[in-house]
PDB file of N, CA and C in Angstrom:
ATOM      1  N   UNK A   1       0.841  -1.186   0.000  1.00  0.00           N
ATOM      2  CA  UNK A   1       0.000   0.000   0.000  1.00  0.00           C
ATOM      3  C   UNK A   1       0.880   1.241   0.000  1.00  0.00           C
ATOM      4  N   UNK A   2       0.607   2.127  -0.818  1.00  0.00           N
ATOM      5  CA  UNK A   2       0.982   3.636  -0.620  1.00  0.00           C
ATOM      6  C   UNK A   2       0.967   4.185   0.576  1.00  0.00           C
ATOM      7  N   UNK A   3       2.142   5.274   0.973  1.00  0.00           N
ATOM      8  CA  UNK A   3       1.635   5.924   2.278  1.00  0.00           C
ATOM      9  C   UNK A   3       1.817   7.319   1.714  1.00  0.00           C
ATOM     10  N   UNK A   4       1.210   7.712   2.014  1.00  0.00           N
ATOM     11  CA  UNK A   4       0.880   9.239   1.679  1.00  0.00           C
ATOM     12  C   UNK A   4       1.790  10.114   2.470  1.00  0.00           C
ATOM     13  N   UNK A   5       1.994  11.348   1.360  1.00  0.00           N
ATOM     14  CA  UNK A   5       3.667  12.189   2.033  1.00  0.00           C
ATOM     15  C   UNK A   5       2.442  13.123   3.426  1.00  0.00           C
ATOM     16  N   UNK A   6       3.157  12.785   4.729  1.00  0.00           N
ATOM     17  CA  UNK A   6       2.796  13.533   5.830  1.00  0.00           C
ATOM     18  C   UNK A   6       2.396  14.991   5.944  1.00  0.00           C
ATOM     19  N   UNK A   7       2.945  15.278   4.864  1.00  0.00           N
ATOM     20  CA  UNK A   7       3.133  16.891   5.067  1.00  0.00           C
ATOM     21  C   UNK A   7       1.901  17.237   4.132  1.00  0.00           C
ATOM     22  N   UNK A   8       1.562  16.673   3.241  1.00  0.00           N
ATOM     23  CA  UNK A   8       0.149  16.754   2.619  1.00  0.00           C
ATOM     24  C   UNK A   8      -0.770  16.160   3.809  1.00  0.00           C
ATOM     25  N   UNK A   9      -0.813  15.213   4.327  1.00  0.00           N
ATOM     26  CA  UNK A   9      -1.682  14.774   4.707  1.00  0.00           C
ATOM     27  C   UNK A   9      -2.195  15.824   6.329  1.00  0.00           C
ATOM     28  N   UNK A  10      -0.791  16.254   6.802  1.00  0.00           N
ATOM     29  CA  UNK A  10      -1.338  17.296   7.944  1.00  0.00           C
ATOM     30  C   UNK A  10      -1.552  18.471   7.303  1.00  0.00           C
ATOM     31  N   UNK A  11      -1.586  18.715   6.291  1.00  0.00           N
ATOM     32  CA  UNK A  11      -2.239  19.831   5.496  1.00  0.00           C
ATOM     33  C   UNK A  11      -3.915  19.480   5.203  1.00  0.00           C
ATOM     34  N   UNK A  12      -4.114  18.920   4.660  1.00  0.00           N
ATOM     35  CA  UNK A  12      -5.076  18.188   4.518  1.00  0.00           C
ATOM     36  C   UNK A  12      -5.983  18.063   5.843  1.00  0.00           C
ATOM     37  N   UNK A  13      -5.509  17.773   6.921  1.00  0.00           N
ATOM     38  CA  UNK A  13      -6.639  17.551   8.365  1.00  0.00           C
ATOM     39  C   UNK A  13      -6.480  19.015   8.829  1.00  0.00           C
ATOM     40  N   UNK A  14      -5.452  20.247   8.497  1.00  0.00           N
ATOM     41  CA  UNK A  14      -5.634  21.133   8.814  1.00  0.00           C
ATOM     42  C   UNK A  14      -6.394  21.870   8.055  1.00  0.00           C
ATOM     43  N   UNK A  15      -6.928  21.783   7.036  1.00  0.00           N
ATOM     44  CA  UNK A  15      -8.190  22.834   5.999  1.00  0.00           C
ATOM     45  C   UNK A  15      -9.188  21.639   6.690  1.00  0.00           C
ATOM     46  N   UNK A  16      -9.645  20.476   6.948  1.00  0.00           N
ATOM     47  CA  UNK A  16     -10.626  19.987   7.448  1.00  0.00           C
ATOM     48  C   UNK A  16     -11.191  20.479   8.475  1.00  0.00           C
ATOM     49  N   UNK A  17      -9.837  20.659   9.537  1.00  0.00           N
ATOM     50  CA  UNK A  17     -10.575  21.313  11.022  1.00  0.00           C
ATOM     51  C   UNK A  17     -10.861  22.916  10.808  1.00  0.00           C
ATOM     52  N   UNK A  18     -10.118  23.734   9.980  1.00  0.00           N
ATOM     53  CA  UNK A  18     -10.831  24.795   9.401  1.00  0.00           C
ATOM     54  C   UNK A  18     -11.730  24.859   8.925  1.00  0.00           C
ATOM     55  N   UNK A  19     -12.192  24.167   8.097  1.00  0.00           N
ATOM     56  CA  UNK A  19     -13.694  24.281   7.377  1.00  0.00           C
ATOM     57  C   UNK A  19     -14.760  23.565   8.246  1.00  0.00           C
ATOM     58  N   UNK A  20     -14.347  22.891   8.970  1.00  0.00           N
ATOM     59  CA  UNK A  20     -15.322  22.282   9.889  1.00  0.00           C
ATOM     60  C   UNK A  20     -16.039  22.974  11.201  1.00  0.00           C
ATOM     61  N   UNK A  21     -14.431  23.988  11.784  1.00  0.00           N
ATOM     62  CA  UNK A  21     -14.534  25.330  12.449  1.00  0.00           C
ATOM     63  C   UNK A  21     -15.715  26.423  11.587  1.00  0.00           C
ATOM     64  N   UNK A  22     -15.479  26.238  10.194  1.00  0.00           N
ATOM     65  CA  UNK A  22     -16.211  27.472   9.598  1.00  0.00           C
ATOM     66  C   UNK A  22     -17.579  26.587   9.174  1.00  0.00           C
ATOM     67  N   UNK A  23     -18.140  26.066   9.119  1.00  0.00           N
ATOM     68  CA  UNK A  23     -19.191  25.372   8.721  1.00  0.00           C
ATOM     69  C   UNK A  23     -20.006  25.366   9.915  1.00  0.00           C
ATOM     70  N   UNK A  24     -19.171  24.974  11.145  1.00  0.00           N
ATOM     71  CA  UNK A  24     -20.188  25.445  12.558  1.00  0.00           C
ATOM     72  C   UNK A  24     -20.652  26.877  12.643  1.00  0.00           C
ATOM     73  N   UNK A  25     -19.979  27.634  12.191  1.00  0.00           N
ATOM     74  CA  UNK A  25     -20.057  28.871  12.523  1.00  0.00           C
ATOM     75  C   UNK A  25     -20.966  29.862  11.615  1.00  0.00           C
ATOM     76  N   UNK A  26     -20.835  29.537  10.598  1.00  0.00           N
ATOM     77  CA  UNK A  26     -22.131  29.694   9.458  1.00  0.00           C
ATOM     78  C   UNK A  26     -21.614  28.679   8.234  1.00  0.00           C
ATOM     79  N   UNK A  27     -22.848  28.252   8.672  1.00  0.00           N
ATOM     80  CA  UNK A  27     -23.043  27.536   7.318  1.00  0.00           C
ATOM     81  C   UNK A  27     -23.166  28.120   5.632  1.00  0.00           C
ATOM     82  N   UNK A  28     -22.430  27.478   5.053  1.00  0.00           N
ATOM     83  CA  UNK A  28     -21.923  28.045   3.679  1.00  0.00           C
ATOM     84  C   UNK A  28     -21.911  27.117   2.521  1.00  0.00           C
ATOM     85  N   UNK A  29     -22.811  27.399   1.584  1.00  0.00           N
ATOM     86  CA  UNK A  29     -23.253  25.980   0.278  1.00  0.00           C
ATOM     87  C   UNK A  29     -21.334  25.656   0.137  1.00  0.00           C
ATOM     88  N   UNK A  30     -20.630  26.968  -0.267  1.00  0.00           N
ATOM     89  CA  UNK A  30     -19.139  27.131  -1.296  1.00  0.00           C
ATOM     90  C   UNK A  30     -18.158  26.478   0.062  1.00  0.00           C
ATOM     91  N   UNK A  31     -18.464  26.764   1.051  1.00  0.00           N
ATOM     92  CA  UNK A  31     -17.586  25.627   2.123  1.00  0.00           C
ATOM     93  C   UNK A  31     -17.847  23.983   2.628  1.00  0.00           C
ATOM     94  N   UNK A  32     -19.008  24.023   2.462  1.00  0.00           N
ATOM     95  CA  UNK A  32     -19.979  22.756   2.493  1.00  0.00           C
ATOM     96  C   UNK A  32     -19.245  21.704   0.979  1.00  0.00           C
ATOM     97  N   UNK A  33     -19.167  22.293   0.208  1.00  0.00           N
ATOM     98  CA  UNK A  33     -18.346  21.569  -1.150  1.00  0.00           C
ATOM     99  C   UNK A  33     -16.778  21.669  -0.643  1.00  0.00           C
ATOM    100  N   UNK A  34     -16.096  22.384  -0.424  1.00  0.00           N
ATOM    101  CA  UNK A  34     -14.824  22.339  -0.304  1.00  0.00           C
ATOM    102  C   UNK A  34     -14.801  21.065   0.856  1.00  0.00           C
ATOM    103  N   UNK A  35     -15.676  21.510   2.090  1.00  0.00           N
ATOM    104  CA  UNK A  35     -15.660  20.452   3.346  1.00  0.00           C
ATOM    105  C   UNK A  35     -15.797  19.079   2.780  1.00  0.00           C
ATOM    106  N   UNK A  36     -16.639  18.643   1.808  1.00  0.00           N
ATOM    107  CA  UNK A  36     -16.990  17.341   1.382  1.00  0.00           C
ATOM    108  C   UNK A  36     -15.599  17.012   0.127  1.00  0.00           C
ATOM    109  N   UNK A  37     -15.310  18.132  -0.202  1.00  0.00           N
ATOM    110  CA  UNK A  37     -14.288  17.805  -1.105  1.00  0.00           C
ATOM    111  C   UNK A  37     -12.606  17.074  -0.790  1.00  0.00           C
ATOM    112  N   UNK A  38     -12.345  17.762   0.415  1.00  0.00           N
ATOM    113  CA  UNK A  38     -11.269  17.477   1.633  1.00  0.00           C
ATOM    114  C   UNK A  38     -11.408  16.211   2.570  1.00  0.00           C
ATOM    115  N   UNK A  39     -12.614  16.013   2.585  1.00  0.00           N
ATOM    116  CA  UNK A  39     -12.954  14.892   3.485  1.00  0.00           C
ATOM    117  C   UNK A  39     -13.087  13.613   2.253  1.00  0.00           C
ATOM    118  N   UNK A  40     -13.202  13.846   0.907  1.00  0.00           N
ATOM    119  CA  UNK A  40     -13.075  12.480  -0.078  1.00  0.00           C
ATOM    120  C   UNK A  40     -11.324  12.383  -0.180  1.00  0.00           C
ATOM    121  N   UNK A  41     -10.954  13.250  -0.374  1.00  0.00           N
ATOM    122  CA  UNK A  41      -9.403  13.525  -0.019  1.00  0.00           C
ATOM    123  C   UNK A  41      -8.542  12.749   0.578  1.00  0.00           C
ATOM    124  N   UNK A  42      -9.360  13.516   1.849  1.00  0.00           N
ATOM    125  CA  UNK A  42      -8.346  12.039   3.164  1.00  0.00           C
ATOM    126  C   UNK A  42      -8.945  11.094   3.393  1.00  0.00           C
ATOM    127  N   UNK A  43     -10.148  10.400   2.476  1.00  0.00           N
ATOM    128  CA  UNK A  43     -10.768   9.013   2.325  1.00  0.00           C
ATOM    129  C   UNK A  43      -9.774   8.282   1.493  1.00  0.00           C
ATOM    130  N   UNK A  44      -9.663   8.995   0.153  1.00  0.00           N
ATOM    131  CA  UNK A  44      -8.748   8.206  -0.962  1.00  0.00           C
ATOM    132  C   UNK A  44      -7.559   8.585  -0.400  1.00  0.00           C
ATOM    133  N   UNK A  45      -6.758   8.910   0.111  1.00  0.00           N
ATOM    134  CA  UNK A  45      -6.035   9.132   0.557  1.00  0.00           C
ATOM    135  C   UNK A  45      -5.413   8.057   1.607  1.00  0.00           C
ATOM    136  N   UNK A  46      -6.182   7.791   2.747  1.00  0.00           N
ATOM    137  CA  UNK A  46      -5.623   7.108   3.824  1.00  0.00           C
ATOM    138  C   UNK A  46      -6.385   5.249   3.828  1.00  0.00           C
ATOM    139  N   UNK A  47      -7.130   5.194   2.596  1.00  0.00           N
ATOM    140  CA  UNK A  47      -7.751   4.114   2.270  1.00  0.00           C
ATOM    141  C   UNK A  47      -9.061   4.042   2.787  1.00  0.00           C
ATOM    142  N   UNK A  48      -9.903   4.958   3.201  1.00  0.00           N
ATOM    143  CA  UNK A  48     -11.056   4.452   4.072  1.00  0.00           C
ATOM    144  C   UNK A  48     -12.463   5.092   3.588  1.00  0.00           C
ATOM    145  N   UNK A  49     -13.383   4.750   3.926  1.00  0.00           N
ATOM    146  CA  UNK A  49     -14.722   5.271   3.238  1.00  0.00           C
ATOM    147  C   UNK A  49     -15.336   5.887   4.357  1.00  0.00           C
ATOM    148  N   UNK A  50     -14.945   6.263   4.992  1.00  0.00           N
ATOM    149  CA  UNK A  50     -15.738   7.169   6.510  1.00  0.00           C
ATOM    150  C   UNK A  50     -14.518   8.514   6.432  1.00  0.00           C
ATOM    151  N   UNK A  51     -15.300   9.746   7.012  1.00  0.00           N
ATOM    152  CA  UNK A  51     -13.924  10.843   7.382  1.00  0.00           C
ATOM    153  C   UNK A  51     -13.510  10.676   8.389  1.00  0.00           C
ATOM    154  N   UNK A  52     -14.397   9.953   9.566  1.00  0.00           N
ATOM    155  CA  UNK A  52     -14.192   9.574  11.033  1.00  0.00           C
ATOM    156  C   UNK A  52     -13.138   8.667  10.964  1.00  0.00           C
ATOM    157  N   UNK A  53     -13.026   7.385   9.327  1.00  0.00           N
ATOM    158  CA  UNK A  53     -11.771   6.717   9.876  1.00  0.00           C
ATOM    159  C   UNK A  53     -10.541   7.062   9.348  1.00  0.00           C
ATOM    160  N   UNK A  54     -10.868   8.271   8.199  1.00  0.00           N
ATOM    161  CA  UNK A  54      -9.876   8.634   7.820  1.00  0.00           C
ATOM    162  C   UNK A  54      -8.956   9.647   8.671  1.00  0.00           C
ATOM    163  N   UNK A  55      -9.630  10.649   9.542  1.00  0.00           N
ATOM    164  CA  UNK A  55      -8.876  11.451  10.658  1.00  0.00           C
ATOM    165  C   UNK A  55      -8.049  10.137  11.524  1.00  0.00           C
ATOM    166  N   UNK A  56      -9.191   9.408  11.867  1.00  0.00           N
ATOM    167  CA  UNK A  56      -8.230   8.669  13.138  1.00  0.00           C
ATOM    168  C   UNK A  56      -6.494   7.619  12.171  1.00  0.00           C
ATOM    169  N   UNK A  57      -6.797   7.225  10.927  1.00  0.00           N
ATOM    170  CA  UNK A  57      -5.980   6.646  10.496  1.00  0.00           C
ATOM    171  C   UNK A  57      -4.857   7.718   9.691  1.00  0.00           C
ATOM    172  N   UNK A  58      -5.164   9.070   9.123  1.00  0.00           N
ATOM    173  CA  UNK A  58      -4.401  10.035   9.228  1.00  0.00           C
ATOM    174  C   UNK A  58      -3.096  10.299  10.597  1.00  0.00           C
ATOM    175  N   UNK A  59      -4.099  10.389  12.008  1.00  0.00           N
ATOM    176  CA  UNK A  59      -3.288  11.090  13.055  1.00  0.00           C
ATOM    177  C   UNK A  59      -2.201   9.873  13.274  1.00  0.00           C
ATOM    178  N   UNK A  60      -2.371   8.289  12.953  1.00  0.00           N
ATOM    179  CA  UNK A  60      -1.719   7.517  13.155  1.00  0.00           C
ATOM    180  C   UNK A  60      -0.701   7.564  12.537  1.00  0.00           C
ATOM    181  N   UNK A  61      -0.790   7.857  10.999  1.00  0.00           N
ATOM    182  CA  UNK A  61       0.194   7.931   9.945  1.00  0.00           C
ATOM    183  C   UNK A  61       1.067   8.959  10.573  1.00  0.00           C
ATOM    184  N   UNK A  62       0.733  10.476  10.833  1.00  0.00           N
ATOM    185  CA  UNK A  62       1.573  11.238  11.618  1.00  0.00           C
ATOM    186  C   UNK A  62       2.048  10.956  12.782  1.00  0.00           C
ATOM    187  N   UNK A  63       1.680   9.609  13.985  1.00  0.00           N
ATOM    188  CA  UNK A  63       1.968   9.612  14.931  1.00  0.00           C
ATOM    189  C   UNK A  63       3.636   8.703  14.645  1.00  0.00           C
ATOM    190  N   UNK A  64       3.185   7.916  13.870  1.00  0.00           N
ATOM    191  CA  UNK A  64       4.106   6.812  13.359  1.00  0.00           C
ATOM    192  C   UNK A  64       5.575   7.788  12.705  1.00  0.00           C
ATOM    193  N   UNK A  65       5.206   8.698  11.828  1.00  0.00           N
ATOM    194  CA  UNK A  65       5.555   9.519  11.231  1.00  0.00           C
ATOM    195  C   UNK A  65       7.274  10.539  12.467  1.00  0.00           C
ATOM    196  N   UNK A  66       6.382  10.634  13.351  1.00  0.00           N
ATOM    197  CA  UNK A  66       6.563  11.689  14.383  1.00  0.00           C
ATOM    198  C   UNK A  66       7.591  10.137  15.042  1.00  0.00           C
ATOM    199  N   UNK A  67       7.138   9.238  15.234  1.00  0.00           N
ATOM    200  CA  UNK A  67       8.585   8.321  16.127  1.00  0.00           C
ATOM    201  C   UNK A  67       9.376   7.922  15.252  1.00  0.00           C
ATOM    202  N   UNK A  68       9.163   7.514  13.981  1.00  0.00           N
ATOM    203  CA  UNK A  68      10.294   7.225  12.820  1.00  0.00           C
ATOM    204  C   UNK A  68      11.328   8.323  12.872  1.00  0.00           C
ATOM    205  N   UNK A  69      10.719   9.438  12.782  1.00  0.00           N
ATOM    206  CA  UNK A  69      11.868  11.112  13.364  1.00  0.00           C
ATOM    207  C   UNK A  69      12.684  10.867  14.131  1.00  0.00           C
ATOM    208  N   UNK A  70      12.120  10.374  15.776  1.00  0.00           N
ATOM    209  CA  UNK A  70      12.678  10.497  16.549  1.00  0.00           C
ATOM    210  C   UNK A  70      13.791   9.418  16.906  1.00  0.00           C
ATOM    211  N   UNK A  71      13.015   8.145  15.759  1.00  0.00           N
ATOM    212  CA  UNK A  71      14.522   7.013  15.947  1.00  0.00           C
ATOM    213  C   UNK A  71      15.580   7.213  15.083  1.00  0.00           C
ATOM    214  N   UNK A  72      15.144   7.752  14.269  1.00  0.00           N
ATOM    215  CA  UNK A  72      15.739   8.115  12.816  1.00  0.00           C
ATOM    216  C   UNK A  72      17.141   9.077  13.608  1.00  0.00           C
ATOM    217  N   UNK A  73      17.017  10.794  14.617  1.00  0.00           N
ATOM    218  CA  UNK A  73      17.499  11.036  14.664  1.00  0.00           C
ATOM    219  C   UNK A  73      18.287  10.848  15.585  1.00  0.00           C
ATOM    220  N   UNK A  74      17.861   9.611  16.570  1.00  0.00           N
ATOM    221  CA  UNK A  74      18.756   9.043  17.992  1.00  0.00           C
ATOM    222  C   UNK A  74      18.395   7.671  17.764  1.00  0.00           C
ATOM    223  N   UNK A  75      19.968   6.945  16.653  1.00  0.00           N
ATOM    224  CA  UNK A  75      19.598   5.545  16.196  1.00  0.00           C
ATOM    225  C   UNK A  75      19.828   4.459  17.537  1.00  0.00           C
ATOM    226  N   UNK A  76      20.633   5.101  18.579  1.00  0.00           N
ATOM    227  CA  UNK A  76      21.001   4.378  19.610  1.00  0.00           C
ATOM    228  C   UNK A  76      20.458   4.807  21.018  1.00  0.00           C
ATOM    229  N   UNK A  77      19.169   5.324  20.556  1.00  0.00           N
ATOM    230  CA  UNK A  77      18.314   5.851  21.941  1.00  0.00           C
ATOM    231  C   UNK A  77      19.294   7.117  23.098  1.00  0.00           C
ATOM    232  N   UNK A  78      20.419   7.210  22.742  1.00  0.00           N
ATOM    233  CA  UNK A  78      21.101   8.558  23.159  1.00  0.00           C
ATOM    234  C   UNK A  78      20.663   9.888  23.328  1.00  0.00           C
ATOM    235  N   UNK A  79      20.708  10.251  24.542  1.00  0.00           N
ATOM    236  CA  UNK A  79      19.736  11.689  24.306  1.00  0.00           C
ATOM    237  C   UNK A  79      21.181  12.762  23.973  1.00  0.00           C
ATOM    238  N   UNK A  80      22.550  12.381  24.219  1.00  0.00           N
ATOM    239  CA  UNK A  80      23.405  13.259  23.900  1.00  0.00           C
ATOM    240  C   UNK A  80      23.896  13.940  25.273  1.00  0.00           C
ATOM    241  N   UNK A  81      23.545  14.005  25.995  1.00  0.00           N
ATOM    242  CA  UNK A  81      23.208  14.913  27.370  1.00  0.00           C
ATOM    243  C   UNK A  81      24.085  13.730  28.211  1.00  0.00           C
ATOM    244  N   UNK A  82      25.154  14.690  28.962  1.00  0.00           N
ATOM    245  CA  UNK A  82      25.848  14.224  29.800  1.00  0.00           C
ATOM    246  C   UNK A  82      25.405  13.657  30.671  1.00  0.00           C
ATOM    247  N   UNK A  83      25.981  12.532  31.912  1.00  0.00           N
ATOM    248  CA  UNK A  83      25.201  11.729  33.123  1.00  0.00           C
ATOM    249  C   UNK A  83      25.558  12.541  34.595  1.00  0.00           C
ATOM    250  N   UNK A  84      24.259  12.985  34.849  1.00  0.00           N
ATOM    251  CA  UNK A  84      24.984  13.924  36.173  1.00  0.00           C
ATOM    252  C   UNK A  84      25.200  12.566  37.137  1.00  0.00           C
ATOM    253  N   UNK A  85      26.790  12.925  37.690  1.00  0.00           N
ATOM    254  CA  UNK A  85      26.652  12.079  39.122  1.00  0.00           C
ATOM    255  C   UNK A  85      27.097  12.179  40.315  1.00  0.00           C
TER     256      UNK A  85
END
């Protein structure tokens, strides 16, 4: 399976929670299309036919995303930081 580049994809849940912010707030036909348009997005996107499972399987991709970083940049769990004793 494809994984989708992160940096689109937290782009992507960030115009969602914006338009979702603006859709509570007044409702709008021209945001109501963009909202449904963003939410097929991160459906085809993260493989799923719900937006509910596409957010939760999005934040995973970034969570996963976010510790690959962190092993990536400390391959031997080293924080670098001297041992006080």
């Amino acid at each position: 399976m494809l994984v989708p580049d992160p940096k689109v994809v937290r782009g992507l849940l960030t115009r969602y929670a914006t338009l979702q912010i603006a859709q509570a707030e007044r409702h709008s036909p021209a945001v109501a299309r963009e909202l449904e348009d963003v939410s097929y997005t991160l459906c085809v996107m993260t493989g799923t036919s719900s937006i509910h499972d596409a957010v939760a399987r999005a934040d995973n991709l970034l969570a996963q995303e976010r510790s690959a970083a962190g092993r990536a940049a400390d391959p031997d769990g080293e924080s670098g930081l001297p041992l006080a004793v």
